[in-house]
PDB file of N, CA and C in Angstrom:
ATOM      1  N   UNK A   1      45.754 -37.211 -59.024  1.00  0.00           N
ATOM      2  CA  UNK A   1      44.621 -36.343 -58.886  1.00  0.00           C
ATOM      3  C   UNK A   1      43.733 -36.512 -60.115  1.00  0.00           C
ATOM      4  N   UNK A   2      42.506 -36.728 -59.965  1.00  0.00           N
ATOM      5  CA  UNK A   2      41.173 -36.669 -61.058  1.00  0.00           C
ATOM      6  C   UNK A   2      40.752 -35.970 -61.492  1.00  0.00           C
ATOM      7  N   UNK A   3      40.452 -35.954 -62.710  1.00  0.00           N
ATOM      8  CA  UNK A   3      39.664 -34.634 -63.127  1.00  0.00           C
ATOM      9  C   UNK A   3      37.587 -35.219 -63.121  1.00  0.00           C
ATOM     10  N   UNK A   4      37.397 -36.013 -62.289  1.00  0.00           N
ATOM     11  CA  UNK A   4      36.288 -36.276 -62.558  1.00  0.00           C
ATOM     12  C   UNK A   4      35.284 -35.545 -61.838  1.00  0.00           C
ATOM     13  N   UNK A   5      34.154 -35.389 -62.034  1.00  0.00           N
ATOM     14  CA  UNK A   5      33.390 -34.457 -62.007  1.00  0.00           C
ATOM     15  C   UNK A   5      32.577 -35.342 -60.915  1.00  0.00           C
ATOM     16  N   UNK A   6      32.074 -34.354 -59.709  1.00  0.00           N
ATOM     17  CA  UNK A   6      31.451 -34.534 -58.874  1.00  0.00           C
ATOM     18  C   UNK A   6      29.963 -34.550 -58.857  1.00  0.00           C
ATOM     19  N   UNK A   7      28.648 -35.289 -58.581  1.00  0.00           N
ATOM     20  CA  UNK A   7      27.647 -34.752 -58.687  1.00  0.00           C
ATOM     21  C   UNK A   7      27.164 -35.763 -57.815  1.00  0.00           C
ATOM     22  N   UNK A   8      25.794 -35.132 -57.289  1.00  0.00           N
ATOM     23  CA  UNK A   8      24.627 -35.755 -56.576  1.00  0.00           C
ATOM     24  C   UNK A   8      24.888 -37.269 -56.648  1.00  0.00           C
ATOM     25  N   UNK A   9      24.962 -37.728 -58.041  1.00  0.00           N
ATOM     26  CA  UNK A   9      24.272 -39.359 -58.204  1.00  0.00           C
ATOM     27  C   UNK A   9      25.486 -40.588 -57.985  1.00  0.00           C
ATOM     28  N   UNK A  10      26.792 -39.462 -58.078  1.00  0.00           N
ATOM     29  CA  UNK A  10      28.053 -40.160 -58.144  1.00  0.00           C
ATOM     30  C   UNK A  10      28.980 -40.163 -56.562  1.00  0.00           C
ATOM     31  N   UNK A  11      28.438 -39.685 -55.995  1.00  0.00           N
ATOM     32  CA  UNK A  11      29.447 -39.072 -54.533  1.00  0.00           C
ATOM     33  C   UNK A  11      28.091 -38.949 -53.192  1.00  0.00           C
ATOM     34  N   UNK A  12      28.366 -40.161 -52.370  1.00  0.00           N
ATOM     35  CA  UNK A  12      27.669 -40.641 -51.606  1.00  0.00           C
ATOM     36  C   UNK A  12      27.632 -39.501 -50.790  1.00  0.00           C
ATOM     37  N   UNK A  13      28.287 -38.450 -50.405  1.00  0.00           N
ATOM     38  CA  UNK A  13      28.527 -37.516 -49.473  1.00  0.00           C
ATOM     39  C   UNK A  13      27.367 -36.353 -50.048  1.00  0.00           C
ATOM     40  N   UNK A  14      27.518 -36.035 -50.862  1.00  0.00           N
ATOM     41  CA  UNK A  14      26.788 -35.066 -51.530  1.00  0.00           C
ATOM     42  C   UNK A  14      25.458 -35.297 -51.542  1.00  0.00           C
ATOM     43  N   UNK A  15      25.105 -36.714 -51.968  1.00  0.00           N
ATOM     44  CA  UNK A  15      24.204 -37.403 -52.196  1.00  0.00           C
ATOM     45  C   UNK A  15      23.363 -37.107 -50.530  1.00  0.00           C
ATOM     46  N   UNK A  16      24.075 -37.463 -49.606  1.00  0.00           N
ATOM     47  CA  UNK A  16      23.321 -37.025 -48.439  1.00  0.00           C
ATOM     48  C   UNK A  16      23.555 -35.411 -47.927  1.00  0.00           C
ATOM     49  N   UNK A  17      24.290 -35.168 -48.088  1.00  0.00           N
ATOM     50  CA  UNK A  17      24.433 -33.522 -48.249  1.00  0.00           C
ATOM     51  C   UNK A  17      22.858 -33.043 -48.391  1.00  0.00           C
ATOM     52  N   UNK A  18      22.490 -33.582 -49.730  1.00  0.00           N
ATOM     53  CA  UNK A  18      21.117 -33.009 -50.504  1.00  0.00           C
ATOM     54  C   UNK A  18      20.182 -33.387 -49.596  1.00  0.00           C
ATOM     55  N   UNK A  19      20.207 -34.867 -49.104  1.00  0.00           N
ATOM     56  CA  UNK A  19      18.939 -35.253 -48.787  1.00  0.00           C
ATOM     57  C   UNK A  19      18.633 -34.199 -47.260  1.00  0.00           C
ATOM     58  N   UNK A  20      19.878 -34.125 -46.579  1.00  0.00           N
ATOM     59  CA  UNK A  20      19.416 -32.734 -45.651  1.00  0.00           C
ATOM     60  C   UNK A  20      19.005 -32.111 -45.807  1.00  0.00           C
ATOM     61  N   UNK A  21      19.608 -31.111 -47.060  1.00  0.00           N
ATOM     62  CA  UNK A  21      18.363 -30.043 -47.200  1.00  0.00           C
ATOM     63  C   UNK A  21      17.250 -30.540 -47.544  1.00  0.00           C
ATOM     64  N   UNK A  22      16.732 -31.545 -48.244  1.00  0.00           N
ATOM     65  CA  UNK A  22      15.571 -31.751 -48.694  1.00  0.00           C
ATOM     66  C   UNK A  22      14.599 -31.987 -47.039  1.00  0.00           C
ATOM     67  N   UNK A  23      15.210 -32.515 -46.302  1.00  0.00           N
ATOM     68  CA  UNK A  23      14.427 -32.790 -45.408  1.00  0.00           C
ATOM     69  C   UNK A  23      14.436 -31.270 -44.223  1.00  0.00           C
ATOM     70  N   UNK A  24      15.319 -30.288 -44.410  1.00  0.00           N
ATOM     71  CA  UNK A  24      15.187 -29.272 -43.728  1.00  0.00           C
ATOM     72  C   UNK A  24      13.711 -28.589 -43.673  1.00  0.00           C
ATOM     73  N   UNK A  25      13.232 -28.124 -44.510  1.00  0.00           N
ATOM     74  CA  UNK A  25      11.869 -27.274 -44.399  1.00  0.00           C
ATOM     75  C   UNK A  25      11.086 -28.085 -43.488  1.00  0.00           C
ATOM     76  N   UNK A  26      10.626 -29.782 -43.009  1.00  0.00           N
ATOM     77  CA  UNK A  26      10.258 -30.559 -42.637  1.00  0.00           C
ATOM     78  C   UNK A  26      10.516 -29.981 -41.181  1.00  0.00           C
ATOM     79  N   UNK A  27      11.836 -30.281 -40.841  1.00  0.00           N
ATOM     80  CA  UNK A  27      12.429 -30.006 -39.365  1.00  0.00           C
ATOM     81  C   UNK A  27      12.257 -28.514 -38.984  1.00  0.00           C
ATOM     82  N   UNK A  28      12.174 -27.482 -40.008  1.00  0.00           N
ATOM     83  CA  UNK A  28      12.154 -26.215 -39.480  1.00  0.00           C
ATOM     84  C   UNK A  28      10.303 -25.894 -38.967  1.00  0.00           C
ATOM     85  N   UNK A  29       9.890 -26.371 -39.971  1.00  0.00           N
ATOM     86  CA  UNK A  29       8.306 -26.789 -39.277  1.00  0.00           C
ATOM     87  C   UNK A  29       7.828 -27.316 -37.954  1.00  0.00           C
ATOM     88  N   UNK A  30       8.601 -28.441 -38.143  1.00  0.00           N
ATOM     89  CA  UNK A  30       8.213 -29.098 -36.580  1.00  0.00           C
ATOM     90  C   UNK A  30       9.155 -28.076 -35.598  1.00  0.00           C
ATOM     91  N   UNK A  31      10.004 -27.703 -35.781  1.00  0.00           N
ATOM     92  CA  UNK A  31      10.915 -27.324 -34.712  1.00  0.00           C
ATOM     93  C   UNK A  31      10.228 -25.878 -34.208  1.00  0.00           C
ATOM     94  N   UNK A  32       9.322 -24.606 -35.101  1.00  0.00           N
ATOM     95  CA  UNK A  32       8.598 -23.640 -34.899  1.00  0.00           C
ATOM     96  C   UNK A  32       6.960 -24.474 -34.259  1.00  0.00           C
ATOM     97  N   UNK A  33       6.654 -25.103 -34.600  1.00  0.00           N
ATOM     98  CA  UNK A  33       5.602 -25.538 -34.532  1.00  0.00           C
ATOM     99  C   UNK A  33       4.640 -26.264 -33.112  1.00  0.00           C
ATOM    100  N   UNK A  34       6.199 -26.552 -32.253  1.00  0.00           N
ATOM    101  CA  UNK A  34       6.523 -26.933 -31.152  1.00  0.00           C
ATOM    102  C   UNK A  34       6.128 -26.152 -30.249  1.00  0.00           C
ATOM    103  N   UNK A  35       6.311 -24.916 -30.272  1.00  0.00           N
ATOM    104  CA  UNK A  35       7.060 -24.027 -28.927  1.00  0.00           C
ATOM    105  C   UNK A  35       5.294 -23.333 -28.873  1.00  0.00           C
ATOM    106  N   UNK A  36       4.623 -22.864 -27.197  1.00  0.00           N
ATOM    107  CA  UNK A  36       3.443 -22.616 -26.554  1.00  0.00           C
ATOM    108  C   UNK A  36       4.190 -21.347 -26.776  1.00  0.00           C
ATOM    109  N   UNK A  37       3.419 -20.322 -27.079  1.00  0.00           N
ATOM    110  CA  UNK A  37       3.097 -18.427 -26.666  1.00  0.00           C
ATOM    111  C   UNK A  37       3.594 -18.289 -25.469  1.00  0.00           C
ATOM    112  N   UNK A  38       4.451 -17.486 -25.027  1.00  0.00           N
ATOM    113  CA  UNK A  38       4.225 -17.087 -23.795  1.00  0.00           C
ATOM    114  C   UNK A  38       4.581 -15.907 -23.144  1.00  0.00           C
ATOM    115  N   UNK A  39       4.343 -14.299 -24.275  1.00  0.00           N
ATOM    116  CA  UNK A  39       4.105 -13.863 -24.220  1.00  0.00           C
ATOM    117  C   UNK A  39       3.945 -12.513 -25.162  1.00  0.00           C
ATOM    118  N   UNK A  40       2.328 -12.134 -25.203  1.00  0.00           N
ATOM    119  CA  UNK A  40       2.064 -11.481 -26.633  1.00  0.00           C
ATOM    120  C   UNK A  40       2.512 -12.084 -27.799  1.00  0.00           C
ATOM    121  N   UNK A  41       1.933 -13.417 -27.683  1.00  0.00           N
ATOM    122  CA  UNK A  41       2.361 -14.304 -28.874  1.00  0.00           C
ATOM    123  C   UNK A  41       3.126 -14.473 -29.084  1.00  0.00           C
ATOM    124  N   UNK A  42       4.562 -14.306 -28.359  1.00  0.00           N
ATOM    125  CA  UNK A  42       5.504 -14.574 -28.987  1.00  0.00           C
ATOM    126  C   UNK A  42       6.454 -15.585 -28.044  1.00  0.00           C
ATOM    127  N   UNK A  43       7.136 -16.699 -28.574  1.00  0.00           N
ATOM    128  CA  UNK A  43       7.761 -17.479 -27.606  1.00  0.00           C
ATOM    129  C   UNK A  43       9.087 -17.593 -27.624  1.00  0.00           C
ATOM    130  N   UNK A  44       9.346 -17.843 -26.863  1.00  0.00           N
ATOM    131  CA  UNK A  44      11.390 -17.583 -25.997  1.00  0.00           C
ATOM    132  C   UNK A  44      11.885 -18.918 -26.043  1.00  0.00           C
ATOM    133  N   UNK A  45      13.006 -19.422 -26.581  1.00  0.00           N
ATOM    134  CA  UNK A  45      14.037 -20.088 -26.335  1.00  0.00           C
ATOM    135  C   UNK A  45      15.152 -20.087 -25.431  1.00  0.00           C
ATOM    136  N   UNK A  46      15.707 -21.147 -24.188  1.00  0.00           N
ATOM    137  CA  UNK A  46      16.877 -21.152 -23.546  1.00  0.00           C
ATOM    138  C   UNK A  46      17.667 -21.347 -24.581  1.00  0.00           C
ATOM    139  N   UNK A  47      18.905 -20.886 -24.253  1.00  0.00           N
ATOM    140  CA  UNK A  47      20.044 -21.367 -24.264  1.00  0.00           C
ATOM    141  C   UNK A  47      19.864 -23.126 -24.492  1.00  0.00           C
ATOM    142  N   UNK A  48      19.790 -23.942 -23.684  1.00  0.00           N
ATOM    143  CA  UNK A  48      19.654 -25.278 -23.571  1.00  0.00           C
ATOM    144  C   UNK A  48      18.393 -25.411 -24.523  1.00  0.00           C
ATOM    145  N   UNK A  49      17.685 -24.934 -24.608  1.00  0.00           N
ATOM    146  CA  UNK A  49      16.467 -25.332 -25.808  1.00  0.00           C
ATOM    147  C   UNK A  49      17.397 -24.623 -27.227  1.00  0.00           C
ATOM    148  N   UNK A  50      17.798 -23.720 -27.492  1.00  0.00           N
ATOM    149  CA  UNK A  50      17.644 -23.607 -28.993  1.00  0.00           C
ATOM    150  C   UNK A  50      19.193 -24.058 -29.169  1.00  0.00           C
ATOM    151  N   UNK A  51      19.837 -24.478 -28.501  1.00  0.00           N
ATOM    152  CA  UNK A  51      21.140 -25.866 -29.028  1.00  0.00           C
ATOM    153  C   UNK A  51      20.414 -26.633 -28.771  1.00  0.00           C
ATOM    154  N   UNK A  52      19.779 -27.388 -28.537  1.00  0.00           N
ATOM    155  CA  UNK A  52      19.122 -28.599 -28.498  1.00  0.00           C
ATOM    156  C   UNK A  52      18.185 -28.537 -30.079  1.00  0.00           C
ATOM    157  N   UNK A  53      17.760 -27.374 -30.297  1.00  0.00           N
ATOM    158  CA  UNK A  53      16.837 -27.670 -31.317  1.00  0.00           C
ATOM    159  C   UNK A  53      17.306 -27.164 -32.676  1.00  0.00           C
ATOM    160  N   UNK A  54      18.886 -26.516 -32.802  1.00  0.00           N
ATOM    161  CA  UNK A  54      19.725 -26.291 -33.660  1.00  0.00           C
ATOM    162  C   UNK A  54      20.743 -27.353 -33.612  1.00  0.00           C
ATOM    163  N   UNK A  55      21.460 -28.061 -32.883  1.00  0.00           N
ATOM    164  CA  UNK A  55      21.855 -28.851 -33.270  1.00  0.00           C
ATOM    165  C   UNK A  55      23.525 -28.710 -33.128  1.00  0.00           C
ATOM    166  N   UNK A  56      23.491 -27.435 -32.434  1.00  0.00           N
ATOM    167  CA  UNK A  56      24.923 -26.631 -31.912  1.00  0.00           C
ATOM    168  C   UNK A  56      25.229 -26.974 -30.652  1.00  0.00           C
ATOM    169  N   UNK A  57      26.293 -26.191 -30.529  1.00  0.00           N
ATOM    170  CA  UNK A  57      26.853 -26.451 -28.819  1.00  0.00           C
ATOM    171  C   UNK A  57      26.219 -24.611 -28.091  1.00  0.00           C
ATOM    172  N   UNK A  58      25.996 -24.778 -26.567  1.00  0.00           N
ATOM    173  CA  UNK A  58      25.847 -23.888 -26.173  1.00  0.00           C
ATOM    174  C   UNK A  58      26.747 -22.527 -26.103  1.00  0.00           C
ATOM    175  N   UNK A  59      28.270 -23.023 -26.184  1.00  0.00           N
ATOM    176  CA  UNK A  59      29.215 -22.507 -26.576  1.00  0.00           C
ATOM    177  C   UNK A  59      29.277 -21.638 -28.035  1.00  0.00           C
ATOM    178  N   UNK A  60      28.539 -22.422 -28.817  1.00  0.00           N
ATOM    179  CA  UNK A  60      28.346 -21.621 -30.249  1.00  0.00           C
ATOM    180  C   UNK A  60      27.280 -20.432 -30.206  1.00  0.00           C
ATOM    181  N   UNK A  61      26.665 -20.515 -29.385  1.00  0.00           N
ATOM    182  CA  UNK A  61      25.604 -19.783 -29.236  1.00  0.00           C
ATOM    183  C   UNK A  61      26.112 -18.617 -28.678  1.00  0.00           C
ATOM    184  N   UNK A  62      27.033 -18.653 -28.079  1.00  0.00           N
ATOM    185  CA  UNK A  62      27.532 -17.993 -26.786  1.00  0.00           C
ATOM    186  C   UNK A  62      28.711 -17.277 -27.999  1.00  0.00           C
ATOM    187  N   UNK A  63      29.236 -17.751 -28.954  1.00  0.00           N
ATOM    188  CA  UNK A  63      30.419 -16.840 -29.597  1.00  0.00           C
ATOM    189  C   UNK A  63      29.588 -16.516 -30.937  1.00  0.00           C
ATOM    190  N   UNK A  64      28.308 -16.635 -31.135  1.00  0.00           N
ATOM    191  CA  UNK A  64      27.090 -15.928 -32.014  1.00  0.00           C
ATOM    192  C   UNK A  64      26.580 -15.023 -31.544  1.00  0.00           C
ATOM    193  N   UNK A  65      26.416 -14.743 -30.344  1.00  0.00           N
ATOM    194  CA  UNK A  65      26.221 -13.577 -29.738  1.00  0.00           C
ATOM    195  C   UNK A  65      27.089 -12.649 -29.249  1.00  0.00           C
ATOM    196  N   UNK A  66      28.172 -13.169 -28.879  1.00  0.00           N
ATOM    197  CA  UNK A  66      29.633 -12.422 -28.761  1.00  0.00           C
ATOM    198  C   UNK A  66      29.983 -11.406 -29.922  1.00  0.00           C
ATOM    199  N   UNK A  67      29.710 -12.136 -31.150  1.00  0.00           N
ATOM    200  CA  UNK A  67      29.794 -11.503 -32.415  1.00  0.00           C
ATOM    201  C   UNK A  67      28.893 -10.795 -33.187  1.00  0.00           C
ATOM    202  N   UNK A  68      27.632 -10.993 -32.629  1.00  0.00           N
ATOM    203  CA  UNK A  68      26.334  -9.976 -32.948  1.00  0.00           C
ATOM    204  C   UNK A  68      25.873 -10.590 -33.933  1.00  0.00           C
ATOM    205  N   UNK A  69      26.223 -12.218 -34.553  1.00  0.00           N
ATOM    206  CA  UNK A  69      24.719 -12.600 -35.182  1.00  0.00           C
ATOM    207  C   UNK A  69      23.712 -13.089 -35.132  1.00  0.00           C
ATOM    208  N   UNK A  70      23.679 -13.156 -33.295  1.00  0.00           N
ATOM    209  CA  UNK A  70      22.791 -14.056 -33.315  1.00  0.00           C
ATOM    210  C   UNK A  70      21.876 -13.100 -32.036  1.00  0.00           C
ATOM    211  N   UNK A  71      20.512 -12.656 -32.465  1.00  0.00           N
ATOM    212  CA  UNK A  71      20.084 -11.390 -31.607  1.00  0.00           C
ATOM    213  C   UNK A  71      19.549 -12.515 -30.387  1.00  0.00           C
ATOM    214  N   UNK A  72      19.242 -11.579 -29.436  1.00  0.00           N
ATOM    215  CA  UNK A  72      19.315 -12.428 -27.917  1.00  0.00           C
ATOM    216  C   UNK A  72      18.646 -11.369 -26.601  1.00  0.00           C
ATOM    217  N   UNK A  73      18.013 -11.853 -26.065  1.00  0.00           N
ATOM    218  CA  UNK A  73      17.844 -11.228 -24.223  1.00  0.00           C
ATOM    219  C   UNK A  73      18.315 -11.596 -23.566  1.00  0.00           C
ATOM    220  N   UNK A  74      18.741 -10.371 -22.669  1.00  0.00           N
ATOM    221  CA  UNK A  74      19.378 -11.059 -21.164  1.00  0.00           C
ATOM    222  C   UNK A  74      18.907 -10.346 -20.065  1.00  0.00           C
ATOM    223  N   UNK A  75      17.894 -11.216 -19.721  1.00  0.00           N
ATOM    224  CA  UNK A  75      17.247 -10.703 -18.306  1.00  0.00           C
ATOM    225  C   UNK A  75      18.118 -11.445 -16.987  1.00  0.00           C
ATOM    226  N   UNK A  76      18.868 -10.202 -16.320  1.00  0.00           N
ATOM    227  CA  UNK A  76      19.697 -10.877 -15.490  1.00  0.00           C
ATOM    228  C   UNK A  76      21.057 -11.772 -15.844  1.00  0.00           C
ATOM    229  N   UNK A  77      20.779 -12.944 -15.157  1.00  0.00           N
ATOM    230  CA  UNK A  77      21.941 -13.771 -15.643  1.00  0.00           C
ATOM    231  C   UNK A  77      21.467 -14.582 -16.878  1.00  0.00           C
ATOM    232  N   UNK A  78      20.166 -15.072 -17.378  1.00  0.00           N
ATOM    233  CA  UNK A  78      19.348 -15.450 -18.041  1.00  0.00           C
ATOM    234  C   UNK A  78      19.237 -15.143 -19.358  1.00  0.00           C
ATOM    235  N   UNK A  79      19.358 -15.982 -20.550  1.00  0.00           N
ATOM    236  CA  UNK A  79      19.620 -15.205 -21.911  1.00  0.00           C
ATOM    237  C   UNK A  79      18.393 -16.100 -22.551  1.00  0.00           C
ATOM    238  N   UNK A  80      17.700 -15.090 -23.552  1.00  0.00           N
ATOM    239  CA  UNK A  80      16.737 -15.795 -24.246  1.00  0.00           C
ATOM    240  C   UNK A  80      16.806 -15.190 -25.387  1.00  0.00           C
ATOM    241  N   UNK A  81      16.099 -16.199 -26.417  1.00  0.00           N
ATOM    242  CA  UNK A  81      16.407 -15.680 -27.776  1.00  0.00           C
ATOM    243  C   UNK A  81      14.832 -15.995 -28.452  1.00  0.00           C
ATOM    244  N   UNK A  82      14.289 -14.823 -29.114  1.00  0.00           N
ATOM    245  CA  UNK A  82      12.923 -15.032 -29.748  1.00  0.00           C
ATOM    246  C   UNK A  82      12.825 -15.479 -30.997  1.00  0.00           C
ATOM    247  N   UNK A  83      11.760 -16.437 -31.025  1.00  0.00           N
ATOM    248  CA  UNK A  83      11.455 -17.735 -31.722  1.00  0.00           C
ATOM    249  C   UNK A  83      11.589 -17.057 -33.343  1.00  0.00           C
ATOM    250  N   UNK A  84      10.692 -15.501 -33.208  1.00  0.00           N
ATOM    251  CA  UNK A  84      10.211 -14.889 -34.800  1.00  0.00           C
ATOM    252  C   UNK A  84      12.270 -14.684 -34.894  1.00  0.00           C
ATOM    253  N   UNK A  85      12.852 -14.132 -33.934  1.00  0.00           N
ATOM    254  CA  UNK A  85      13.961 -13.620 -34.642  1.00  0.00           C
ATOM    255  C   UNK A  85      14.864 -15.088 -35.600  1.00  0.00           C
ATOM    256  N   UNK A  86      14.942 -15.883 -34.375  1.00  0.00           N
ATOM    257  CA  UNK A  86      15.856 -17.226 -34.746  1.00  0.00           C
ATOM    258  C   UNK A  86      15.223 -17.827 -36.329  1.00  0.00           C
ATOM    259  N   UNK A  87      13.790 -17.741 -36.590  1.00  0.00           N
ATOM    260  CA  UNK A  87      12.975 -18.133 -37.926  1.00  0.00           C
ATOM    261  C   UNK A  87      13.313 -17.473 -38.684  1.00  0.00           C
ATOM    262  N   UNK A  88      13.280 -15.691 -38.158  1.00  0.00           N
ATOM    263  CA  UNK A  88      14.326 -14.792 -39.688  1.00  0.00           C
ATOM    264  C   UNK A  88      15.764 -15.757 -39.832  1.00  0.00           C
ATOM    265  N   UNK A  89      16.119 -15.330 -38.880  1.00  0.00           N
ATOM    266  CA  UNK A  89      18.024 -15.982 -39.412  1.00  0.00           C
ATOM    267  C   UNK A  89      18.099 -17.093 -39.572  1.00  0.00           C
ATOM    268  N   UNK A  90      17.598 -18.008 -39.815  1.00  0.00           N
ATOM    269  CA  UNK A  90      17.648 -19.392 -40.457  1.00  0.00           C
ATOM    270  C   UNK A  90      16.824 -19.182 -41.896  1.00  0.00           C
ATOM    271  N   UNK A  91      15.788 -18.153 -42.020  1.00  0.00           N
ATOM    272  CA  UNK A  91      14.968 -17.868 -43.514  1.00  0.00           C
ATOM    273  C   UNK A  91      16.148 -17.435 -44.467  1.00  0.00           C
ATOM    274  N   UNK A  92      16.752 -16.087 -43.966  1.00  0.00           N
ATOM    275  CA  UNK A  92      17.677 -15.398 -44.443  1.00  0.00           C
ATOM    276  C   UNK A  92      19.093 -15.838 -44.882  1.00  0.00           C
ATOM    277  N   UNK A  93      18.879 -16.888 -44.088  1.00  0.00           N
ATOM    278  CA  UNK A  93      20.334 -17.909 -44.107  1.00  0.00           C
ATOM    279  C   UNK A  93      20.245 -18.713 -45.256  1.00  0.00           C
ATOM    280  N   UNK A  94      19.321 -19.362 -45.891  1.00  0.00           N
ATOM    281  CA  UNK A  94      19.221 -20.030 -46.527  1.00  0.00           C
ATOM    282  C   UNK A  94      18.899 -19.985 -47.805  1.00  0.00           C
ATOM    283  N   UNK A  95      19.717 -20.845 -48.151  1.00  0.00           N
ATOM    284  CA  UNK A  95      20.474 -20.899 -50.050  1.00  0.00           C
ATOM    285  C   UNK A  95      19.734 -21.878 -50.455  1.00  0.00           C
ATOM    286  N   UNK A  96      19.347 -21.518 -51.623  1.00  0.00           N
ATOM    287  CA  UNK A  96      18.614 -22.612 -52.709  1.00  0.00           C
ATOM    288  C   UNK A  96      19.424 -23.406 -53.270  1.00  0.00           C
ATOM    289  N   UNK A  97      18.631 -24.479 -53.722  1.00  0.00           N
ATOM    290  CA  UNK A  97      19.737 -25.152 -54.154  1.00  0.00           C
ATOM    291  C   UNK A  97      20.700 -24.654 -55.936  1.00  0.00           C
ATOM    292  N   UNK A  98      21.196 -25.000 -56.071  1.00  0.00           N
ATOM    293  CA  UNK A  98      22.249 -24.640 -56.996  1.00  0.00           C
ATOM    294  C   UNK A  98      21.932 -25.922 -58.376  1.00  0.00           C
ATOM    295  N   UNK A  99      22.491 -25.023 -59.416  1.00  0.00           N
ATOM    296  CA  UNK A  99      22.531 -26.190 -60.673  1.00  0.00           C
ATOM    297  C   UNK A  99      23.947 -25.806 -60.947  1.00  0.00           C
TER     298      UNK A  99
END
């Protein structure tokens, strides 16, 4: 076992670790930036659209709401989730980077 010290410039993993976040604000732009009004300004995500545009399984979505963090409509059999809420919990979610 090593005692060597891990960082950005030395550990290829990390190294792309970073470059994700760096490129996140990019993707969270395009990914809000996308979606038409459709109603009182405000626009709705499926199920099949916001795993598609998170990058999850529909299943995750489904035990995020099971568990109450992830706020949601259900008209009928039909579940939708609003665009302003999903933009808080990804704002709120997110950690700066660290020294």
């Amino acid at each position: 076992m090593s005692n060597e010290l891990i960082t950005r410039e030395n550990n290829e993993r990390i190294k792309s670790f970073f470059l994700s976040l760096d490129r996140l604000p990019s993707l969270m732009e395009r990914l809000f930036s996308t979606r038409q009004s459709t109603l009182n300004g405000e626009s709705y995500y499926t199920d099949k659209e916001l795993s598609e545009k998170l990058k999850i399984s529909r299943r995750s979505l489904q035990d995020y709401r099971n568990e109450g963090r992830i706020p949601y409509i259900q008209l009928g059999g039909k579940i939708l989730y609003r665009s302003s809420d999903i933009e808080k919990l990804l704002e709120d979610g997110y950690h700066g980077r660290f020294k």
